[in-house]
PDB file of N, CA and C in Angstrom:
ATOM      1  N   UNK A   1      61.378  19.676  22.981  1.00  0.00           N
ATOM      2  CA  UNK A   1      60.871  20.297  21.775  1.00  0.00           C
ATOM      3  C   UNK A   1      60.689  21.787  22.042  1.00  0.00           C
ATOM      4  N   UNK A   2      61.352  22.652  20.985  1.00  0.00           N
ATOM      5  CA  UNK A   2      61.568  24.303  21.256  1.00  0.00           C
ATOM      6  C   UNK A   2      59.706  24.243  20.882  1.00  0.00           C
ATOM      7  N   UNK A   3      59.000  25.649  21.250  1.00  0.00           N
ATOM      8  CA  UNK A   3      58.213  25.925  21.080  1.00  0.00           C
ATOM      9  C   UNK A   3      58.491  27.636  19.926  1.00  0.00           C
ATOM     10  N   UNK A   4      58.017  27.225  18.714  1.00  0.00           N
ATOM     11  CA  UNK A   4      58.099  28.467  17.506  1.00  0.00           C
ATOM     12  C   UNK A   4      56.669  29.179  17.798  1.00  0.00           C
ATOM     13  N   UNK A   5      56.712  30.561  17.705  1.00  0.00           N
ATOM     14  CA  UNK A   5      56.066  31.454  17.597  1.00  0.00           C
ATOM     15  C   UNK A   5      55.522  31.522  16.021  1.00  0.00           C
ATOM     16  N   UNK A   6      53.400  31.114  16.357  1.00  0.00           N
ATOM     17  CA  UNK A   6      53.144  30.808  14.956  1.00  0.00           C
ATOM     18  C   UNK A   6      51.875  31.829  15.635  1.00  0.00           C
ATOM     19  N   UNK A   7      51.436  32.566  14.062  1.00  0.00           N
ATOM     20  CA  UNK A   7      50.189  33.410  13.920  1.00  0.00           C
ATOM     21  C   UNK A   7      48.962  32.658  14.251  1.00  0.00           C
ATOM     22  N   UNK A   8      47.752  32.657  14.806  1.00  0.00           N
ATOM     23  CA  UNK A   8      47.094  31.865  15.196  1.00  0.00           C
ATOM     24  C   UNK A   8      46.402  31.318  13.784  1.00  0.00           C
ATOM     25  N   UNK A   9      45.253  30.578  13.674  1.00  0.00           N
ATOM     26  CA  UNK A   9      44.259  30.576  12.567  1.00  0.00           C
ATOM     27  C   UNK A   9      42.928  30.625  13.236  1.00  0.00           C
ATOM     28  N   UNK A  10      41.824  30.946  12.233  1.00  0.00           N
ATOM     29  CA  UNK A  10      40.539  31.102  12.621  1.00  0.00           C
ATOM     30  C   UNK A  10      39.568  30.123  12.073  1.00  0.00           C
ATOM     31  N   UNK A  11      38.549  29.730  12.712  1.00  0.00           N
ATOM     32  CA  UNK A  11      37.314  29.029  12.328  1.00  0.00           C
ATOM     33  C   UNK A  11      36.335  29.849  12.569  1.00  0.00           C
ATOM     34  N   UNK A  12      35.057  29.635  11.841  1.00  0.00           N
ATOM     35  CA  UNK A  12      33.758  30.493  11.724  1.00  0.00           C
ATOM     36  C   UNK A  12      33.235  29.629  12.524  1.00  0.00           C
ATOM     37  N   UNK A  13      32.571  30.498  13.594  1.00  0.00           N
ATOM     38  CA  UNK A  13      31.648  29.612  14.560  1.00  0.00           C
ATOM     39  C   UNK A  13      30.581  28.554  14.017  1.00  0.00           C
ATOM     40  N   UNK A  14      29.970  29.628  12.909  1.00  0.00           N
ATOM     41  CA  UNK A  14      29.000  28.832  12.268  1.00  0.00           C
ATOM     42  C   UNK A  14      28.841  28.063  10.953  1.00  0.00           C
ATOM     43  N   UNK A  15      30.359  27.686  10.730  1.00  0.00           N
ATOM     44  CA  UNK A  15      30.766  26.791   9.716  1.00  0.00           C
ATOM     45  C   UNK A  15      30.739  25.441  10.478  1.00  0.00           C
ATOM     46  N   UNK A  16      30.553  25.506  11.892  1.00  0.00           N
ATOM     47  CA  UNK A  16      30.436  24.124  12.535  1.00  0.00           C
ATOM     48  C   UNK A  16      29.159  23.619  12.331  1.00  0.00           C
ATOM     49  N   UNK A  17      28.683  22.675  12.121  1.00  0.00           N
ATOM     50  CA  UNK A  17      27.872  21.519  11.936  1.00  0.00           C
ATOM     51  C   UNK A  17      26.895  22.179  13.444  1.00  0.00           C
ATOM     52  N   UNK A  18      25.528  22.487  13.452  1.00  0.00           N
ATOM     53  CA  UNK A  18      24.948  22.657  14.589  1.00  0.00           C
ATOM     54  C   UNK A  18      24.995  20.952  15.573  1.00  0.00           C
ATOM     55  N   UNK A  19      25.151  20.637  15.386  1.00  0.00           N
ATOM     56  CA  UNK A  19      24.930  19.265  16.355  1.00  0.00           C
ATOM     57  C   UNK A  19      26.855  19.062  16.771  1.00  0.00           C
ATOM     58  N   UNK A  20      27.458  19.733  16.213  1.00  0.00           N
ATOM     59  CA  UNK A  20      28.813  19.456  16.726  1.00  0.00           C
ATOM     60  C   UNK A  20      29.749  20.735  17.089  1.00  0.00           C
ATOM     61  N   UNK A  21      28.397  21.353  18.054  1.00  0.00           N
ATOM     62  CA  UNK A  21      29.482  22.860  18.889  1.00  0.00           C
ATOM     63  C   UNK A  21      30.359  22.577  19.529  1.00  0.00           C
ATOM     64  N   UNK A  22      31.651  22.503  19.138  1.00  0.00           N
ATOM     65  CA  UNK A  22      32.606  22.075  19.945  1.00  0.00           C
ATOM     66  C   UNK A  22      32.890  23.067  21.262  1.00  0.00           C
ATOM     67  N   UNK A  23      33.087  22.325  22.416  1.00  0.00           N
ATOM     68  CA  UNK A  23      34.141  23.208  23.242  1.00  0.00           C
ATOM     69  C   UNK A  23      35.419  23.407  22.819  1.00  0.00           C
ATOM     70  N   UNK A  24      36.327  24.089  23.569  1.00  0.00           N
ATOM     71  CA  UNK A  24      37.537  23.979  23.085  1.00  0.00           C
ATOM     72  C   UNK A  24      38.442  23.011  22.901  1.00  0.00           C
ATOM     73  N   UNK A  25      38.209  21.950  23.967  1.00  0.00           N
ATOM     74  CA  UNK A  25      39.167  20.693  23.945  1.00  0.00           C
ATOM     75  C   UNK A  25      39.012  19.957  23.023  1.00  0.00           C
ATOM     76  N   UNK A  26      37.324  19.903  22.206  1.00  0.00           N
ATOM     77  CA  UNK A  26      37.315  18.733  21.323  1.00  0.00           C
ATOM     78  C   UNK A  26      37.282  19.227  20.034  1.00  0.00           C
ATOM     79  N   UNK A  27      37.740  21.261  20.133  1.00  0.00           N
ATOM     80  CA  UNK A  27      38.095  21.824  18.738  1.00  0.00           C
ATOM     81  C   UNK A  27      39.485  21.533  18.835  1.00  0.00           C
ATOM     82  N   UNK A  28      40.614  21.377  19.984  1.00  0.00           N
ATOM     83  CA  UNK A  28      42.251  20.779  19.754  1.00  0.00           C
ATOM     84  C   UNK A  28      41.925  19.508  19.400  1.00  0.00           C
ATOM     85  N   UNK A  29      41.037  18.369  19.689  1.00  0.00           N
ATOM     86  CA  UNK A  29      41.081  17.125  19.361  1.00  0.00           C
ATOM     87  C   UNK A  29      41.172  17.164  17.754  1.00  0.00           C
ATOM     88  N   UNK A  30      40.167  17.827  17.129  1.00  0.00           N
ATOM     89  CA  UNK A  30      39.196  17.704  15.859  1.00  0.00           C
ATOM     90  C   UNK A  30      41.000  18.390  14.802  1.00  0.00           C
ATOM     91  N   UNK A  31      41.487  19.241  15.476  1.00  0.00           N
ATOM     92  CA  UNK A  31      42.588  20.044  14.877  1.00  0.00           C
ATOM     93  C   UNK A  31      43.737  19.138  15.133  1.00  0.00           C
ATOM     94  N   UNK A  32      43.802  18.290  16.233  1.00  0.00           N
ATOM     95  CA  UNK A  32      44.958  17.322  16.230  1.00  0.00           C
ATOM     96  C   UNK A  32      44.903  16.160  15.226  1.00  0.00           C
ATOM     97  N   UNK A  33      43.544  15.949  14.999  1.00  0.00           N
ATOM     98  CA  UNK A  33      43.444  14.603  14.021  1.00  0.00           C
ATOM     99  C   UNK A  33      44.355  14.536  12.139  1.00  0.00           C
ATOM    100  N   UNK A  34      44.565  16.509  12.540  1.00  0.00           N
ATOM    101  CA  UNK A  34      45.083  16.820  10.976  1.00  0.00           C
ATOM    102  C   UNK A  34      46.898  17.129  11.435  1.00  0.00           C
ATOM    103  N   UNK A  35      47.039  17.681  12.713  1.00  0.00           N
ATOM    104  CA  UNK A  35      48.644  18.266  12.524  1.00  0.00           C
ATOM    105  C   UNK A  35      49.127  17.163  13.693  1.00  0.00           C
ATOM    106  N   UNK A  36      48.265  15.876  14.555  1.00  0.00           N
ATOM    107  CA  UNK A  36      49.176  15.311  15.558  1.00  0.00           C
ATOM    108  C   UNK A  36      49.227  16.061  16.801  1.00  0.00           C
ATOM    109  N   UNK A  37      49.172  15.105  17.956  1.00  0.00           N
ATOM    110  CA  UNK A  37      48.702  16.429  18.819  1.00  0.00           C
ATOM    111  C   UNK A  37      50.169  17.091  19.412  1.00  0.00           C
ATOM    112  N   UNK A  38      50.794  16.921  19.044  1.00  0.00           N
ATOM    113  CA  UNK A  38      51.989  17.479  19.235  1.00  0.00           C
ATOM    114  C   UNK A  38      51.849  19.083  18.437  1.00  0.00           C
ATOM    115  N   UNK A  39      51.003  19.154  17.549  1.00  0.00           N
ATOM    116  CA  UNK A  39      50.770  19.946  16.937  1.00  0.00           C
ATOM    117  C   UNK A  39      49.983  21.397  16.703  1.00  0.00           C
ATOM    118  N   UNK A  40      49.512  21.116  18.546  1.00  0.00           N
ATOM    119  CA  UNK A  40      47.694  22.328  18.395  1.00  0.00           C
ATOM    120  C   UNK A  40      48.617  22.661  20.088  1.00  0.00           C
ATOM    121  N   UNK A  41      48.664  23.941  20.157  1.00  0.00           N
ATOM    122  CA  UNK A  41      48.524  25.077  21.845  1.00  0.00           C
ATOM    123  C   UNK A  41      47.380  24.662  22.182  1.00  0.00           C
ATOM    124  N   UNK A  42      45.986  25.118  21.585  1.00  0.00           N
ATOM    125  CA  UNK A  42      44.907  25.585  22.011  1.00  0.00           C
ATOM    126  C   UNK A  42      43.607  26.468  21.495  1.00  0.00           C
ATOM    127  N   UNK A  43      42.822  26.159  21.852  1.00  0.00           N
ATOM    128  CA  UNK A  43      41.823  27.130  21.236  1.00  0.00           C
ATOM    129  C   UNK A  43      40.873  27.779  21.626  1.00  0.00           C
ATOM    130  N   UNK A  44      40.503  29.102  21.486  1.00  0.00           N
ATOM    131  CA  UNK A  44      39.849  30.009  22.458  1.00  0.00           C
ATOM    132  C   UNK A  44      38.395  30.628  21.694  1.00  0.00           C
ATOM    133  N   UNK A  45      37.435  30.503  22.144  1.00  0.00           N
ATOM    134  CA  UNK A  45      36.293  30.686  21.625  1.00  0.00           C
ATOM    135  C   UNK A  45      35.871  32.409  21.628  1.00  0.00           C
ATOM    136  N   UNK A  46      36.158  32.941  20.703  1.00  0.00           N
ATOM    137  CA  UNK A  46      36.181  34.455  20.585  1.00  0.00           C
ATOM    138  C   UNK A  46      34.717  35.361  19.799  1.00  0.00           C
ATOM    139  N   UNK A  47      33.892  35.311  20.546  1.00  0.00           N
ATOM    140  CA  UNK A  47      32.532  35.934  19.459  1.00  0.00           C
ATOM    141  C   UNK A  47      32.158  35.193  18.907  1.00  0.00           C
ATOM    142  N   UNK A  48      32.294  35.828  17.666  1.00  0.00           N
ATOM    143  CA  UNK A  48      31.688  34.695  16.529  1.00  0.00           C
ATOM    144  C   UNK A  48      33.082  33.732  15.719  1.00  0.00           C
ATOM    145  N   UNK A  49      33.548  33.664  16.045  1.00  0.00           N
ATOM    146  CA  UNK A  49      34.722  32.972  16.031  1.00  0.00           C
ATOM    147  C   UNK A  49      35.648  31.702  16.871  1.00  0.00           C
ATOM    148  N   UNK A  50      36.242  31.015  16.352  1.00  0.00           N
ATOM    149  CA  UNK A  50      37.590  30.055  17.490  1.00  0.00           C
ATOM    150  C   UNK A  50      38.890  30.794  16.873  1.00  0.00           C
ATOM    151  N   UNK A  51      39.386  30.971  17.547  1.00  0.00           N
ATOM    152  CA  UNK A  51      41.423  30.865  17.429  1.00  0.00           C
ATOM    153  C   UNK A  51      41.849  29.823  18.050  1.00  0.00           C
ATOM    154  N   UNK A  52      43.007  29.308  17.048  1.00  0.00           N
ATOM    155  CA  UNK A  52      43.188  28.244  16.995  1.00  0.00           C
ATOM    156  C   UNK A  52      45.194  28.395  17.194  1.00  0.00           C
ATOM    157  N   UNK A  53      45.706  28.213  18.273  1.00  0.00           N
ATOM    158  CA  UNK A  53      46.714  28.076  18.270  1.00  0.00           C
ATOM    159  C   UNK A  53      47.881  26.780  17.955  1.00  0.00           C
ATOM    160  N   UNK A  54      48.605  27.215  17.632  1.00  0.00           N
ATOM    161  CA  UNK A  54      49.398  25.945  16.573  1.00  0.00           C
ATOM    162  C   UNK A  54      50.991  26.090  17.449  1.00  0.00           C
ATOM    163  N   UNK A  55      51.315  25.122  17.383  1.00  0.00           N
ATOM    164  CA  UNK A  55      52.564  24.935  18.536  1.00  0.00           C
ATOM    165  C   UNK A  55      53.978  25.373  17.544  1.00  0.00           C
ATOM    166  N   UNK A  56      53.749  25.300  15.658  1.00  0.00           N
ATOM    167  CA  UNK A  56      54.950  25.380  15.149  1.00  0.00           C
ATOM    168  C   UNK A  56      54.212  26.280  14.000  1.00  0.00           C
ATOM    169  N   UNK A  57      55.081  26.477  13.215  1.00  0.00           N
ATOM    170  CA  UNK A  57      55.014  27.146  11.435  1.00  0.00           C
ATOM    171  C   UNK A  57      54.237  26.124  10.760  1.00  0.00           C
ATOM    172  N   UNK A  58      55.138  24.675  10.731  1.00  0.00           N
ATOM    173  CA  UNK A  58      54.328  23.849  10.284  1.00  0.00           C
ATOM    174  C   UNK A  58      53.500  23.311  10.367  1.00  0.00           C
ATOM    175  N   UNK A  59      53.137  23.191  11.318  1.00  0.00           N
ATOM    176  CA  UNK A  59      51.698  22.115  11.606  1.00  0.00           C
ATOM    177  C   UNK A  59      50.670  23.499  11.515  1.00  0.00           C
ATOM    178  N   UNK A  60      51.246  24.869  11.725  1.00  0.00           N
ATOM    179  CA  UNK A  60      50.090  25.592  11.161  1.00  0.00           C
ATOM    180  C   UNK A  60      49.920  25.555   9.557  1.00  0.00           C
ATOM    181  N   UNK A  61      50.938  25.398   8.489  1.00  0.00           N
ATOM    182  CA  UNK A  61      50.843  25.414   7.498  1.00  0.00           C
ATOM    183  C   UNK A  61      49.865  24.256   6.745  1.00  0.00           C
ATOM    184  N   UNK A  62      50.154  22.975   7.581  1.00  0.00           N
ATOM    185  CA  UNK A  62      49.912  21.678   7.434  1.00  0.00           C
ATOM    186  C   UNK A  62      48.457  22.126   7.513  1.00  0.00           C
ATOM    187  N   UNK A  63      47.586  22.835   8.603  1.00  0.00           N
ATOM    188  CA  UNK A  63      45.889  22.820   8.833  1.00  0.00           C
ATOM    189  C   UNK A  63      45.709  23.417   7.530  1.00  0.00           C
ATOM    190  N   UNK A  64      46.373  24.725   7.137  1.00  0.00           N
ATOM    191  CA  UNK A  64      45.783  25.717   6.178  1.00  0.00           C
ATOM    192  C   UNK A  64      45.886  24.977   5.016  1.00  0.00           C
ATOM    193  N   UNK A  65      46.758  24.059   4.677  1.00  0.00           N
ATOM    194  CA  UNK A  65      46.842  23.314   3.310  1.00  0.00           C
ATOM    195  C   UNK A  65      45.700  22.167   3.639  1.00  0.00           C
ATOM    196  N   UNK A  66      45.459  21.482   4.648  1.00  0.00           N
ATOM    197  CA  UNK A  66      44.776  20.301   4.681  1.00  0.00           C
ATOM    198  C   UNK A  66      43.337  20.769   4.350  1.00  0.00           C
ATOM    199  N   UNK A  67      43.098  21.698   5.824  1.00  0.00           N
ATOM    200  CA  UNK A  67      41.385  21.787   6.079  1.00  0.00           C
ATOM    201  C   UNK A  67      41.467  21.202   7.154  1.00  0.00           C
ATOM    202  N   UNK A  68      40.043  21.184   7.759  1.00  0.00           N
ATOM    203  CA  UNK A  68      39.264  20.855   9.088  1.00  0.00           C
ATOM    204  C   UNK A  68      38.022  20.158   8.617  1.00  0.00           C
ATOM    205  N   UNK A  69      37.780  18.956   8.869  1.00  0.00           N
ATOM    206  CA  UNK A  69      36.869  18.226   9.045  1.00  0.00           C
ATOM    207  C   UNK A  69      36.426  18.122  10.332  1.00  0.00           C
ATOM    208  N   UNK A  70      34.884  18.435  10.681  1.00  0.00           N
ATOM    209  CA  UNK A  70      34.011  18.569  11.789  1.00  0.00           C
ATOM    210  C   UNK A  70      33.149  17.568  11.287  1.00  0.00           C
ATOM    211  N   UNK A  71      32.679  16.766  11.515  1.00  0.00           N
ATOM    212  CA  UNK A  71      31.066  16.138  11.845  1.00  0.00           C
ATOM    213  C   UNK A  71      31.033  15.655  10.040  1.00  0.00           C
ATOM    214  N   UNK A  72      31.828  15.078   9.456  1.00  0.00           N
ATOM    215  CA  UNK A  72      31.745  15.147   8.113  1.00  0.00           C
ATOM    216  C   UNK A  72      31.796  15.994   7.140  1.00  0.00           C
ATOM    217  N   UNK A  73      31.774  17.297   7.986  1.00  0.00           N
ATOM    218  CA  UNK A  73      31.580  18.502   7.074  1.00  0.00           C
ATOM    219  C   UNK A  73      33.079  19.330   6.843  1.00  0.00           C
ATOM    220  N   UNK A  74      33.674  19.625   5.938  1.00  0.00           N
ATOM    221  CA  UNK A  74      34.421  20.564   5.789  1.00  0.00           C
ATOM    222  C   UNK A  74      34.211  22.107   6.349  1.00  0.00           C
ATOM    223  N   UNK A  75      35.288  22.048   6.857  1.00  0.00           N
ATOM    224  CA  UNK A  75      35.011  23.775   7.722  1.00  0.00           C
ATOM    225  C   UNK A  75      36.006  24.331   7.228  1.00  0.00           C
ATOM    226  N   UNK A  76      35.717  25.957   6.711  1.00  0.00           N
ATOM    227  CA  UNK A  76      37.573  26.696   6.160  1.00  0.00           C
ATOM    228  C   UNK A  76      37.957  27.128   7.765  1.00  0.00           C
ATOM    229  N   UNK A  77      39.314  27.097   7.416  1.00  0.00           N
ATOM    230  CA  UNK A  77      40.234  27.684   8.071  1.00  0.00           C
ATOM    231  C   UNK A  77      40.807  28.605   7.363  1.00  0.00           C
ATOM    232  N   UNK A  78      41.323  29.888   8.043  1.00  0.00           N
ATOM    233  CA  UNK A  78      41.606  31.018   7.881  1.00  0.00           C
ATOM    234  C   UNK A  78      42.716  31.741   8.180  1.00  0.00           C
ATOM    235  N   UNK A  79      43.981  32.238   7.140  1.00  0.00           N
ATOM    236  CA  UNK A  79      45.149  32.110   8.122  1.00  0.00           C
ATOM    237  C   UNK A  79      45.416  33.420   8.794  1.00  0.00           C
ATOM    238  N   UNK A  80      43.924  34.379   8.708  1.00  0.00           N
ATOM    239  CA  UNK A  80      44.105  35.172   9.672  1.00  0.00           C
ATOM    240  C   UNK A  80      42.399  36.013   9.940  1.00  0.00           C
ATOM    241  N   UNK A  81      42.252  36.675  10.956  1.00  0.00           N
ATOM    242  CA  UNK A  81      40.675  37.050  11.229  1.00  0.00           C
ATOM    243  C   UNK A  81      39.826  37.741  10.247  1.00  0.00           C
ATOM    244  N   UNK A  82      38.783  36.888  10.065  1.00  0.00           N
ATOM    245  CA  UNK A  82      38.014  36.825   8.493  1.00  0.00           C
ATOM    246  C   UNK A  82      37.000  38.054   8.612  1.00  0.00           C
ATOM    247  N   UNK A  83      37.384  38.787   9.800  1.00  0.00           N
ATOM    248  CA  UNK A  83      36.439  39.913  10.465  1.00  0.00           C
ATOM    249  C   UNK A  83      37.201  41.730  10.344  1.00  0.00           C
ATOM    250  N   UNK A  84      39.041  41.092  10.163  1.00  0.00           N
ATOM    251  CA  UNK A  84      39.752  42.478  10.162  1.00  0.00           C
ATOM    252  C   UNK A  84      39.314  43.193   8.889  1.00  0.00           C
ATOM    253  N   UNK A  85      39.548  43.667   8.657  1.00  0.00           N
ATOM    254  CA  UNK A  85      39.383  45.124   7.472  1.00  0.00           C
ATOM    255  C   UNK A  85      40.309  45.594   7.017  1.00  0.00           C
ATOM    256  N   UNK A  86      41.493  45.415   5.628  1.00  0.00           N
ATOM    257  CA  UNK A  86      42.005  45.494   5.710  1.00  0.00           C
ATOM    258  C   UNK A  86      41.960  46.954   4.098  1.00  0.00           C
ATOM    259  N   UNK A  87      42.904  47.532   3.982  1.00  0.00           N
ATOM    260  CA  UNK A  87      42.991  48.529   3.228  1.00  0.00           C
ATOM    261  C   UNK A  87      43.511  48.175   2.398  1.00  0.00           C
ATOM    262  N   UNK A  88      43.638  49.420   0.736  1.00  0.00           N
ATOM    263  CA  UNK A  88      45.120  48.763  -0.114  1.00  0.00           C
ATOM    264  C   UNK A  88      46.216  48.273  -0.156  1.00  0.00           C
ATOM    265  N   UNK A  89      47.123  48.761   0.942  1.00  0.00           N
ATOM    266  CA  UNK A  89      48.177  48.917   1.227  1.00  0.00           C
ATOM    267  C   UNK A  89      48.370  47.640   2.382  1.00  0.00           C
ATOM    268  N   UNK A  90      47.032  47.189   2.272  1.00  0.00           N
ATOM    269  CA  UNK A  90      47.485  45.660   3.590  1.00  0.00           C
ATOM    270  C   UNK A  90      46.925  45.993   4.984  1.00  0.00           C
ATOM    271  N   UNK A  91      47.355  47.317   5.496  1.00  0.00           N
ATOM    272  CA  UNK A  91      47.141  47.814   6.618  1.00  0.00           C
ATOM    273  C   UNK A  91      45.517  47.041   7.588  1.00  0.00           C
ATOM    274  N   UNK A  92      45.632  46.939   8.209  1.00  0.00           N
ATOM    275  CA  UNK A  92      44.359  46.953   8.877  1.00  0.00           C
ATOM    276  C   UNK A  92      43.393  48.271   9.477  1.00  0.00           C
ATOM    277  N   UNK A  93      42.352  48.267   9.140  1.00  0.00           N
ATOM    278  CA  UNK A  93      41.223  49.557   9.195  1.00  0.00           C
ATOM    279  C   UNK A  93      40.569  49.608  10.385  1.00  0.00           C
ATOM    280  N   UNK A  94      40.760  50.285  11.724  1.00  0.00           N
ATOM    281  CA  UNK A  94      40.620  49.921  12.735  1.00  0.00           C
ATOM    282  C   UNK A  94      38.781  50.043  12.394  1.00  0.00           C
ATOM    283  N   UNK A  95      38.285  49.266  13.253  1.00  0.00           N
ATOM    284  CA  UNK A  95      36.848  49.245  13.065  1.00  0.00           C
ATOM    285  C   UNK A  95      36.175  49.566  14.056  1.00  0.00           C
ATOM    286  N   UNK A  96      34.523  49.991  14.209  1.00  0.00           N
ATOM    287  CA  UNK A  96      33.544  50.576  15.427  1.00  0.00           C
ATOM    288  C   UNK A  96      33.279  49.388  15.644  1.00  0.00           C
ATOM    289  N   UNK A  97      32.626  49.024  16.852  1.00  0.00           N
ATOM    290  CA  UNK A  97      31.630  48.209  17.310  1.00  0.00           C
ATOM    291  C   UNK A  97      30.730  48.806  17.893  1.00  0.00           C
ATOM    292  N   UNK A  98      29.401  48.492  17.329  1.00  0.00           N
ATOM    293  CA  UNK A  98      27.979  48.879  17.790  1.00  0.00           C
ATOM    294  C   UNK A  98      27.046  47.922  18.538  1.00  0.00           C
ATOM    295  N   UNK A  99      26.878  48.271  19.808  1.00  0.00           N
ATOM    296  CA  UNK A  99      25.909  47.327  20.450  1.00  0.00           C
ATOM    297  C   UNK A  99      24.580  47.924  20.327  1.00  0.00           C
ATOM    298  N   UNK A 100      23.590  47.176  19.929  1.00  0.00           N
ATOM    299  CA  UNK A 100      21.900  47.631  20.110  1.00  0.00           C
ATOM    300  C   UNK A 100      21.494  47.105  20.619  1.00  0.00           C
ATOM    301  N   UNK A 101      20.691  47.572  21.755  1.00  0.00           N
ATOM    302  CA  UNK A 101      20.159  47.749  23.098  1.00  0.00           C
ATOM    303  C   UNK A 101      18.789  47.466  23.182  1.00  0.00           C
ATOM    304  N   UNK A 102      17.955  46.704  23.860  1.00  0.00           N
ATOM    305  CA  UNK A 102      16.109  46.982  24.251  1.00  0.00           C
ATOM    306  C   UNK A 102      15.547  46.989  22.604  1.00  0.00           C
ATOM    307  N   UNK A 103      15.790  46.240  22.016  1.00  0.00           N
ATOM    308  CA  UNK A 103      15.105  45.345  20.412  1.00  0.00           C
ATOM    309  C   UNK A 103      14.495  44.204  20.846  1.00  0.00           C
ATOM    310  N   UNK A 104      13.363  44.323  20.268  1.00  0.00           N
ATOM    311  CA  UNK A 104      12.599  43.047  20.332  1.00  0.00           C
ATOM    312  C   UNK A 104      12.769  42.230  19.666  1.00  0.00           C
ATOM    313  N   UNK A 105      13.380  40.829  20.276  1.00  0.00           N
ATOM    314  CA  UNK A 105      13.623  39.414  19.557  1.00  0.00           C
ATOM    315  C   UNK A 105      13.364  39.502  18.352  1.00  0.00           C
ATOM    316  N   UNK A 106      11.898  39.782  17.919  1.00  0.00           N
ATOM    317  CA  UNK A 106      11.440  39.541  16.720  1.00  0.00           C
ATOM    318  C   UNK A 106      11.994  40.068  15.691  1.00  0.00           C
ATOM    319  N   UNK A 107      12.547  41.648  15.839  1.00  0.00           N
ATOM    320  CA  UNK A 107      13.158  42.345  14.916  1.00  0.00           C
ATOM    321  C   UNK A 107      14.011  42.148  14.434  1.00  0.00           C
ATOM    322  N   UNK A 108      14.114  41.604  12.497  1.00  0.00           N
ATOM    323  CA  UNK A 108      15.253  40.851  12.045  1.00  0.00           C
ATOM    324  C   UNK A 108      16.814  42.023  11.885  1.00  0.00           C
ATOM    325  N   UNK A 109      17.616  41.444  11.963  1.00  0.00           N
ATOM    326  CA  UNK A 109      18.781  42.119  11.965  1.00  0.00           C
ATOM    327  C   UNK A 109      18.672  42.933  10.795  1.00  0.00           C
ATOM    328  N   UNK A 110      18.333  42.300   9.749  1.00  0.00           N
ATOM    329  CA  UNK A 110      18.297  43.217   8.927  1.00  0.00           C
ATOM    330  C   UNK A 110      17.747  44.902   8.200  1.00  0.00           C
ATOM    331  N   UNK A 111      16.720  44.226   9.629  1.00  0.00           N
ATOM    332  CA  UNK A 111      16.097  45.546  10.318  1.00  0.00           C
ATOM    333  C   UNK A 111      16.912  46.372  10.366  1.00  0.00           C
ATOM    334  N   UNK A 112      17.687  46.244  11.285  1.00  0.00           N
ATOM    335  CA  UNK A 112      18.555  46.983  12.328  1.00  0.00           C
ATOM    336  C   UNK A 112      19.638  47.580  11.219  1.00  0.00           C
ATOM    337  N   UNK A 113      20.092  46.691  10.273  1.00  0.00           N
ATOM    338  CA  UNK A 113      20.963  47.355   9.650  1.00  0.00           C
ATOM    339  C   UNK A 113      20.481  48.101   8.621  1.00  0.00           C
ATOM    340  N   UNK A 114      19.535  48.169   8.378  1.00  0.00           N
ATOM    341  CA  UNK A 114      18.860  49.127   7.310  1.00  0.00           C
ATOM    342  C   UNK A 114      18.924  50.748   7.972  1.00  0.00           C
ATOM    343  N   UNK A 115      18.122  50.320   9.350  1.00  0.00           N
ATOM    344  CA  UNK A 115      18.001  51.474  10.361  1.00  0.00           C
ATOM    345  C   UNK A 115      19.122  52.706  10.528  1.00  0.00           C
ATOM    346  N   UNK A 116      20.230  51.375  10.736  1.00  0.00           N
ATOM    347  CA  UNK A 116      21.670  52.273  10.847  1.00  0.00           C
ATOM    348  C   UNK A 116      22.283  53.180   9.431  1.00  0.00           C
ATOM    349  N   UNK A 117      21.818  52.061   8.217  1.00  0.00           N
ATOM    350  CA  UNK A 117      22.460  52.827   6.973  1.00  0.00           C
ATOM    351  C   UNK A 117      21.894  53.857   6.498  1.00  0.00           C
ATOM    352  N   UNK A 118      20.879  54.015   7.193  1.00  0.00           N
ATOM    353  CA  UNK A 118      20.037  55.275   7.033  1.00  0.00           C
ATOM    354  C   UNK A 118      20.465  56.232   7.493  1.00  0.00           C
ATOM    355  N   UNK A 119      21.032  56.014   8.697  1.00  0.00           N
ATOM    356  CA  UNK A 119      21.527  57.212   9.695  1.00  0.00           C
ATOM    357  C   UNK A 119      22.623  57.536   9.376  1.00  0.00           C
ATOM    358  N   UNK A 120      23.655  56.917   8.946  1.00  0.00           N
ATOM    359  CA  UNK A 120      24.969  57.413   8.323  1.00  0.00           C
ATOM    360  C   UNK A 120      24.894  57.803   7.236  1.00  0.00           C
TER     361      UNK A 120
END
């Protein structure tokens, strides 16, 4: 069996069911139950995110039309990173990343982002 060059897909970390954090092997299991396991590369746990590699065109097409069932729950799949930024023209908007440093637990994020929109 040739191996086709397919775009990956994405899952939201926290579209998973808290009682069913998958590792990676039992996010290819959970993804084989829909395309066959002939059907899943692999999947790599990225931030707040999984990528989800697909061995063909189709069996990636097959997830994005089906869905992902986790733990009873429907999870979207994404047929590309639900995090890029993309412009009119399609392009992607390269983006900053900001780490904040020595915050106390307690302080809600929303804190933090108020803080920042202030400053810009």
């Amino acid at each position: 069996m040739s191996i086709n060059t397919s775009p990956p897909v994405f899952v939201l970390n926290r579209d998973l069911p808290e009682d069913k954090r998958l590792d990676n092997y039992d996010m290819c299991l959970a993804v084989s139950k829909i395309v066959g396991r002939e059907g899943v590369l692999g999947a790599q746990r990225i931030g707040l995110l999984r990528r989800i590699y697909m061995r063909t065109v189709q069996a990636r097409a097959t997830l994005l039309a089906k869905g992902l069932g986790v733990g009873g729950r429907s999870v979207t799949v994404f047929a590309q990173n639900p995090f890029v930024v993309t412009g009119p023209d399609g392009r992607e908007i390269p983006g900053t990343k900001i780490i904040v440093s020595d915050v106390p637990i307690s302080l809600a994020n929303v804190m933090i982002e108020d803080a920042l929109k202030k400053r810009c």
